[in-house]
Protein backbone atom coordinates (compact mmCIF):
# COMPACT_ATOMS: atom_id res chain seq x y z
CA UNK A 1 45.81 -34.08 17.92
CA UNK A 2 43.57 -36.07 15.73
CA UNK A 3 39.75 -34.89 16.42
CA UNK A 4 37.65 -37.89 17.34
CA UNK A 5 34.28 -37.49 18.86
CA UNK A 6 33.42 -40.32 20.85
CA UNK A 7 29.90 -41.29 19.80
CA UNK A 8 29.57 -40.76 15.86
CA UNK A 9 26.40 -41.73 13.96
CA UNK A 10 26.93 -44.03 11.23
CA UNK A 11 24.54 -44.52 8.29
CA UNK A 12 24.19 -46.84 5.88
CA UNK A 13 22.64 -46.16 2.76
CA UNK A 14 20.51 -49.62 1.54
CA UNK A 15 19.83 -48.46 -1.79
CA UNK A 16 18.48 -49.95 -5.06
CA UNK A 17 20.87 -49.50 -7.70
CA UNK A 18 19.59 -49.03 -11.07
CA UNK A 19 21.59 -49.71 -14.78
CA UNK A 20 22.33 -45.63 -15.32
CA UNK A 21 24.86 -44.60 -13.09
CA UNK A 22 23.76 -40.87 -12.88
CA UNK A 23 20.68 -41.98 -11.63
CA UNK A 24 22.43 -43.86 -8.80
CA UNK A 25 25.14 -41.10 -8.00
CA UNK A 26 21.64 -38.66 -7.55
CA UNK A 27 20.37 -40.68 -5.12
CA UNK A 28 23.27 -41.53 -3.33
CA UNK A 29 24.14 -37.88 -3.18
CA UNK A 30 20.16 -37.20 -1.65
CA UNK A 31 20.26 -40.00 0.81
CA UNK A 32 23.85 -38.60 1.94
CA UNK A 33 22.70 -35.31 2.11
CA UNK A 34 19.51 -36.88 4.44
CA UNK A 35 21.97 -38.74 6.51
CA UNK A 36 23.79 -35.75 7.75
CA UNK A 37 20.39 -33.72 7.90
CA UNK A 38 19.61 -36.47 10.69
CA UNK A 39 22.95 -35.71 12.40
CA UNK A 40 25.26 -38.97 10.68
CA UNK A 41 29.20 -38.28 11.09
CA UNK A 42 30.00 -40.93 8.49
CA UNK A 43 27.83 -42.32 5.43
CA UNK A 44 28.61 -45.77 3.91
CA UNK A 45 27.14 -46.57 0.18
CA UNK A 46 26.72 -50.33 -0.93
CA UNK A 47 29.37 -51.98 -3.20
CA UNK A 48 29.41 -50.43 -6.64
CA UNK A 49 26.05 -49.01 -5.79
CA UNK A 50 26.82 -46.85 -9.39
CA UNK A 51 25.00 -49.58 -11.16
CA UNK A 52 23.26 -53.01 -11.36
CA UNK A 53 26.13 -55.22 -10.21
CA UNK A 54 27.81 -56.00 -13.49
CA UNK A 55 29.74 -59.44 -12.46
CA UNK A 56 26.71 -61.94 -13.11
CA UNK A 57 28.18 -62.65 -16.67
CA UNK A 58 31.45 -61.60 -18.17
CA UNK A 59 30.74 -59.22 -20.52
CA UNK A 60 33.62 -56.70 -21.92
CA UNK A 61 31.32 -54.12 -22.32
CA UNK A 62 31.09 -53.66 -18.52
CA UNK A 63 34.54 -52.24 -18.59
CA UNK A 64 33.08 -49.15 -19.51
CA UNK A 65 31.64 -48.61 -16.47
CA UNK A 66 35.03 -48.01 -14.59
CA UNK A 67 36.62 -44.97 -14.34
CA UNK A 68 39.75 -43.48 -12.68
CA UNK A 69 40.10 -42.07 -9.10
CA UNK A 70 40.21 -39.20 -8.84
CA UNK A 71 37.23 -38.99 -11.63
CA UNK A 72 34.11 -37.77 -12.25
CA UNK A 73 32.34 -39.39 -9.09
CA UNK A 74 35.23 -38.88 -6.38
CA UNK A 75 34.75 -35.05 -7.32
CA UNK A 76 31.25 -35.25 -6.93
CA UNK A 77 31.21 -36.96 -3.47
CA UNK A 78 33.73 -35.37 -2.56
CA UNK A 79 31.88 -32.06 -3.16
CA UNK A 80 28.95 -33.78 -1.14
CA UNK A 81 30.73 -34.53 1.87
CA UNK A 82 32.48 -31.24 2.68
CA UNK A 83 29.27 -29.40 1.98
CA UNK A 84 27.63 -32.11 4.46
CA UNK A 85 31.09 -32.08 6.41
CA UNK A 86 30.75 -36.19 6.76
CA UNK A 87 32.89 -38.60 6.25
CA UNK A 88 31.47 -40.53 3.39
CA UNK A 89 32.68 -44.26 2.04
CA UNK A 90 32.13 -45.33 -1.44
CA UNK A 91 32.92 -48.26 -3.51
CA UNK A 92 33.62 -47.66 -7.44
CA UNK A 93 34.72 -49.58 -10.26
CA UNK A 94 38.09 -47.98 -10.56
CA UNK A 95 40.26 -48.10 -14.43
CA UNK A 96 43.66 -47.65 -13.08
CA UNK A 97 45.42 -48.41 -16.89
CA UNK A 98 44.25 -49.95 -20.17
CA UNK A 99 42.92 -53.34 -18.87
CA UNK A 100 43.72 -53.11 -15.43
CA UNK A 101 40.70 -52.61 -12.95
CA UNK A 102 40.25 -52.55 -9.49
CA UNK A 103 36.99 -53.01 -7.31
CA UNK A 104 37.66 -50.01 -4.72
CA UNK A 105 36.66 -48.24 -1.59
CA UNK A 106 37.48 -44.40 -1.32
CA UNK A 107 37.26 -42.44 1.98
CA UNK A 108 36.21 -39.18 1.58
CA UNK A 109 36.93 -36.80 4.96
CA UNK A 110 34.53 -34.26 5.90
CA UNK A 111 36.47 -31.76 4.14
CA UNK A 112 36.29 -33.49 0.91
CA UNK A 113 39.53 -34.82 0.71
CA UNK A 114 39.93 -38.09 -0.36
CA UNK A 115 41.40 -39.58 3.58
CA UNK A 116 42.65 -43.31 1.45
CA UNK A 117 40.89 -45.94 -0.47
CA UNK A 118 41.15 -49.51 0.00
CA UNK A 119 41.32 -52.14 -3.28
CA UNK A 120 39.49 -55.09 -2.90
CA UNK A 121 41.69 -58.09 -1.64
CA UNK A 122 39.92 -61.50 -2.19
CA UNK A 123 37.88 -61.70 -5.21
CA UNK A 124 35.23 -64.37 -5.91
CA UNK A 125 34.60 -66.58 -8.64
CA UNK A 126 31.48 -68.14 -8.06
CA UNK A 127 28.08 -68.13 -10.37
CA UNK A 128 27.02 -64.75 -11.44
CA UNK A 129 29.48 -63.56 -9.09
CA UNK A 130 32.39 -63.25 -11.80
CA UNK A 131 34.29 -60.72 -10.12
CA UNK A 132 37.97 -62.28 -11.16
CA UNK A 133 37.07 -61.41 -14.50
CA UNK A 134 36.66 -57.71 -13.98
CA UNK A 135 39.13 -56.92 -11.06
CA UNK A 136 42.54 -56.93 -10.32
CA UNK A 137 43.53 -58.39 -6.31
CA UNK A 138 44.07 -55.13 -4.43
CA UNK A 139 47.99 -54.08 -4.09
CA UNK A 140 46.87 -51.38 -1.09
CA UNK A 141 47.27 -53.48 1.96
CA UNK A 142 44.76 -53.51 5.13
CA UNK A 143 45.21 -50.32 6.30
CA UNK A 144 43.01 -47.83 8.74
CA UNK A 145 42.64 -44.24 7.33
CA UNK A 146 42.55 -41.02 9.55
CA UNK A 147 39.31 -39.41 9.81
CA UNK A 148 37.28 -36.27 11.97
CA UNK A 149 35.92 -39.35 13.15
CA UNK A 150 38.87 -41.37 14.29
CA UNK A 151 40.83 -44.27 12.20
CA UNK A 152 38.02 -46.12 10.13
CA UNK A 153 38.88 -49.67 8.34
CA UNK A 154 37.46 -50.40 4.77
CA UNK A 155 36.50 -54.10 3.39
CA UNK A 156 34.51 -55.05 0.31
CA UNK A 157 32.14 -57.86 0.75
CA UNK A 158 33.82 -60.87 -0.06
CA UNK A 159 36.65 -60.20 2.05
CA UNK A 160 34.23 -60.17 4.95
CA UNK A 161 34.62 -63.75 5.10
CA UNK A 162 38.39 -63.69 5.92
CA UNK A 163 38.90 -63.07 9.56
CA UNK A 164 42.96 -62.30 8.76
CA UNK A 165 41.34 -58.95 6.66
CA UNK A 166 39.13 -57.76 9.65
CA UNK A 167 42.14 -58.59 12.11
CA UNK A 168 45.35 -56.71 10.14
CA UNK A 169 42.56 -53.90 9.70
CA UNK A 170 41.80 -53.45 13.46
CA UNK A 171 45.63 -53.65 14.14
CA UNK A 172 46.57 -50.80 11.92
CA UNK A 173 44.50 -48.57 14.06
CA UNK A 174 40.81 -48.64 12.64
CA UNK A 175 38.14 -48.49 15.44
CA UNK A 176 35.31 -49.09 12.94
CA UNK A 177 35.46 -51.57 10.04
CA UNK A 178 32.99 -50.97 7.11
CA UNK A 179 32.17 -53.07 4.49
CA UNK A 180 30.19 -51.96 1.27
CA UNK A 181 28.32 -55.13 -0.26
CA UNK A 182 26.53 -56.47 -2.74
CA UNK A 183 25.63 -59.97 -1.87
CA UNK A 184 22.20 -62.18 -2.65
CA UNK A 185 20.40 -65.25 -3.39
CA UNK A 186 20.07 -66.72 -6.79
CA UNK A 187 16.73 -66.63 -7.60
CA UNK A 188 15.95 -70.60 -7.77
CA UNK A 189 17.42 -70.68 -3.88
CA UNK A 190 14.66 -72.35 -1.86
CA UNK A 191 13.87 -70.46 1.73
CA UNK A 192 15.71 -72.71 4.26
CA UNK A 193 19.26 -72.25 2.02
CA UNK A 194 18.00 -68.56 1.40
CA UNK A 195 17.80 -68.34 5.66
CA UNK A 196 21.23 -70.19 6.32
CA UNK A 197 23.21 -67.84 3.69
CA UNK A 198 21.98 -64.70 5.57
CA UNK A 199 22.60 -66.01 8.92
CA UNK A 200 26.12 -67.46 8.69
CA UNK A 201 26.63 -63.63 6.55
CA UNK A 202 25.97 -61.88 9.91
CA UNK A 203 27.41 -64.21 12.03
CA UNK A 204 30.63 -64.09 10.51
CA UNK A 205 31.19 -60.74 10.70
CA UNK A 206 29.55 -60.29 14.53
CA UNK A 207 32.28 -62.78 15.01
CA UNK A 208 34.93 -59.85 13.51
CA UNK A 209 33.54 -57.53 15.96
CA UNK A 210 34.48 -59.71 18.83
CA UNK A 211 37.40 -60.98 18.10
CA UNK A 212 38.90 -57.62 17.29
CA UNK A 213 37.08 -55.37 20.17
CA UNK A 214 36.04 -53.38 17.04
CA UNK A 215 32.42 -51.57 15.56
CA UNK A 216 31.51 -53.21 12.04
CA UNK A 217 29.19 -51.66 10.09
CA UNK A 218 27.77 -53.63 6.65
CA UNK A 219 25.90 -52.47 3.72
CA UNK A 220 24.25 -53.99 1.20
CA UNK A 221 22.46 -52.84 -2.00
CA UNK A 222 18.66 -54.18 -2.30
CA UNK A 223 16.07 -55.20 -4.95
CA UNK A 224 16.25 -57.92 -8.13
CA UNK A 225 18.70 -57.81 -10.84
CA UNK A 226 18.92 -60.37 -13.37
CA UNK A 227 19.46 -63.42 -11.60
CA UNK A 228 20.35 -62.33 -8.38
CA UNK A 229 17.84 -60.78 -5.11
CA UNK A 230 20.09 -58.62 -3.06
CA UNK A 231 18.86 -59.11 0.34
CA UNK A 232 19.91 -56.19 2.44
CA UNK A 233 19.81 -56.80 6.33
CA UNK A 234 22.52 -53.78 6.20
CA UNK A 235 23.63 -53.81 10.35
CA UNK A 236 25.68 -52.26 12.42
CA UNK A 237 27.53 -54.19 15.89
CA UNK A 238 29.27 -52.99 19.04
CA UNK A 239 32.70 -54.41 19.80
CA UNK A 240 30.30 -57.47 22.34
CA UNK A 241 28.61 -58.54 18.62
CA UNK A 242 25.82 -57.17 19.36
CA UNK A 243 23.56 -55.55 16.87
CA UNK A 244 22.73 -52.36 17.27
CA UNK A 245 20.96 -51.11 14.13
CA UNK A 246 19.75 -53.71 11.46
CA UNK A 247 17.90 -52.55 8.22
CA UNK A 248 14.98 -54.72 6.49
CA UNK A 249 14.94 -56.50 2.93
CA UNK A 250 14.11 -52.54 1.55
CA UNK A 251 15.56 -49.36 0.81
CA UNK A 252 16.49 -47.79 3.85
CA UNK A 253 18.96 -45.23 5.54
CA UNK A 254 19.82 -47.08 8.45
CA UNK A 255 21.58 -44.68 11.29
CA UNK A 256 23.51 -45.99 14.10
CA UNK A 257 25.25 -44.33 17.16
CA UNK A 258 28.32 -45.57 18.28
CA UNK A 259 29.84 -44.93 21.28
CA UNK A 260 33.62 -45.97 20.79
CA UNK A 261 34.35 -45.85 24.30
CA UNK A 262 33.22 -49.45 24.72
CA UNK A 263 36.07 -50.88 22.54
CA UNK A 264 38.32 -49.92 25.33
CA UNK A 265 35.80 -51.51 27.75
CA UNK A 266 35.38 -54.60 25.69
CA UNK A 267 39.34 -54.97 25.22
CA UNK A 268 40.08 -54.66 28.78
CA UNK A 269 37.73 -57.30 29.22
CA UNK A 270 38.32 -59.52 26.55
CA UNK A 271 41.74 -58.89 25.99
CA UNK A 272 42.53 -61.43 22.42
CA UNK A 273 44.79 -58.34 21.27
CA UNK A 274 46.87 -59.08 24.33
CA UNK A 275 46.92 -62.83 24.26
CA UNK A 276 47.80 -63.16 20.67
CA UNK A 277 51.12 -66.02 20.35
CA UNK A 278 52.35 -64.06 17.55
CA UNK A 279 55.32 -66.23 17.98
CA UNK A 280 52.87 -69.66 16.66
CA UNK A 281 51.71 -67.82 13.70
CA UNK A 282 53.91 -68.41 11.13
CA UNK A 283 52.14 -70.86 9.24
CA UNK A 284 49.23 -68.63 8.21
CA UNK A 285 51.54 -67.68 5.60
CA UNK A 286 50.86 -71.00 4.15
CA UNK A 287 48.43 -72.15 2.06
CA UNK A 288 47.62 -75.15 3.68
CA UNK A 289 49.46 -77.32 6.36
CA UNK A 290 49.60 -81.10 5.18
């Protein structure tokens, strides 16, 4: 039988990311190392924390940045984690072939072995977030992966606005949904839009904890780059919504205990698993319904 303790620590790493990716692999590799010194069972790194988020401009020189999976960096985290023995989560700017790219999530066990990765779904094409320029729509499906700490769920940051991603995650077995980000305000954003962005962030995803009876855990990378001010507010919830653990607007290794024996309290409870009319659902496969 799978081996899942019941109350695992979760941190999240709320890093700065600076341009030279060794730099950032160092100190993802320290703060990991820190995380299980403080007794973490999985560690969760920000969206292509490698570097300064690349997507503000499209730029072919970026592309140079990818590499494959395995690669150079899965080896190295995966050394990390099974000298740690954590589970460790880690988005990378993946090459899979000559021009095509992937923004992706890869699970390392606690043995080292690389337990799945997830390629990002729903890409954004918004101001200096040019991501559909870069990256390819994921092909990998939502899918759980098996753990030493249960079935975990992966996202990446824009899909944590689509509540069909969080809900075909939770049903293919993943008590914990994690979502690497990299998400901020443009620079000229005045304070009341800056405080409605960030709140309507967090509520939507509280709001995947609910309706799914599962644990979601969010990081985000921190500081200025170019255009952009990464805000952080990294946060963990139980399967209620409620938060648990939330970081500040600075680097920080935020830890979190949870106890997964309230997702079978909160489904018995709130059953929306059970009352699904699967049979009235066929029109999400629509676009639109005019």
């Amino acid at each position: 039988m799978e081996p899942r303790p019941e109350s695992p620590t979760v941190a999240l790493v709320q890093m700065k990311c600076e341009p030279e990716p060794a730099r950032n692999l160092e100190c993802a590799i320290s703060r990991i190392g820190e995380a299980a010194a403080r007794g973490a069972r999985v560690v969760c790194l920000p969206e292509l924390f490698l570097s300064h988020y690349p997507c503000q401009t499209e730029d072919t020189r970026f592309f140079d940045l990818a590499e494959p999976i395995p690669g150079p960096t899965t080896e190295a985290l995966g050394r990390v984690a099974a000298e740690k023995k954590v589970v460790v989560v880690a988005s990378i700017f993946e090459k899979r072939a000559e021009g095509v790219y992937h923004n992706t999530a890869v699970v390392f066990d606690a043995d080292g072995k690389i337990a799945g990765r997830y390629r990002k779904m729903h890409i954004p094409d918004d101001p200096r977030y040019y991501e559909k320029f870069y990256f390819t729509p994921g092909d990998l499906d939502f899918v759980s992966h098996p753990t030493v700490c249960g079935r975990l769920g992966v996202l990446v940051c824009w899909d944590q606005w689509f509540p069909e991603a969080a809900r075909l995650t939770a049903m293919a077995g993943a008590r914990m949904l994690f979502y690497p980000t990299a998400i901020g305000w443009h620079r000229e954003e005045i304070p009341e839009v800056r405080r409605e962005q960030a709140d309507a962030w967090e509520t939507i995803q509280r709001g995947h904890a609910i309706a799914n009876g599962v644990f979601v855990a969010v990081v985000n990378r921190v500081g200025v780059e170019g255009g952009l001010e990464f805000w952080g507010r990294s946060f963990v919830v139980d399967p209620f919504g409620k938060i648990i653990a939330k970081a500040g607007a600075g680097e920080e290794l935020l830890m979190a205990e949870c106890d997964l024996g309230k997702i079978e309290e909160t489904r018995r409870n709130w059953p929306f698993l059970r009352d699904r009319r699967i049979d009235a659902y066929k029109d999400l496969l629509l676009r639109y319904r005019s």
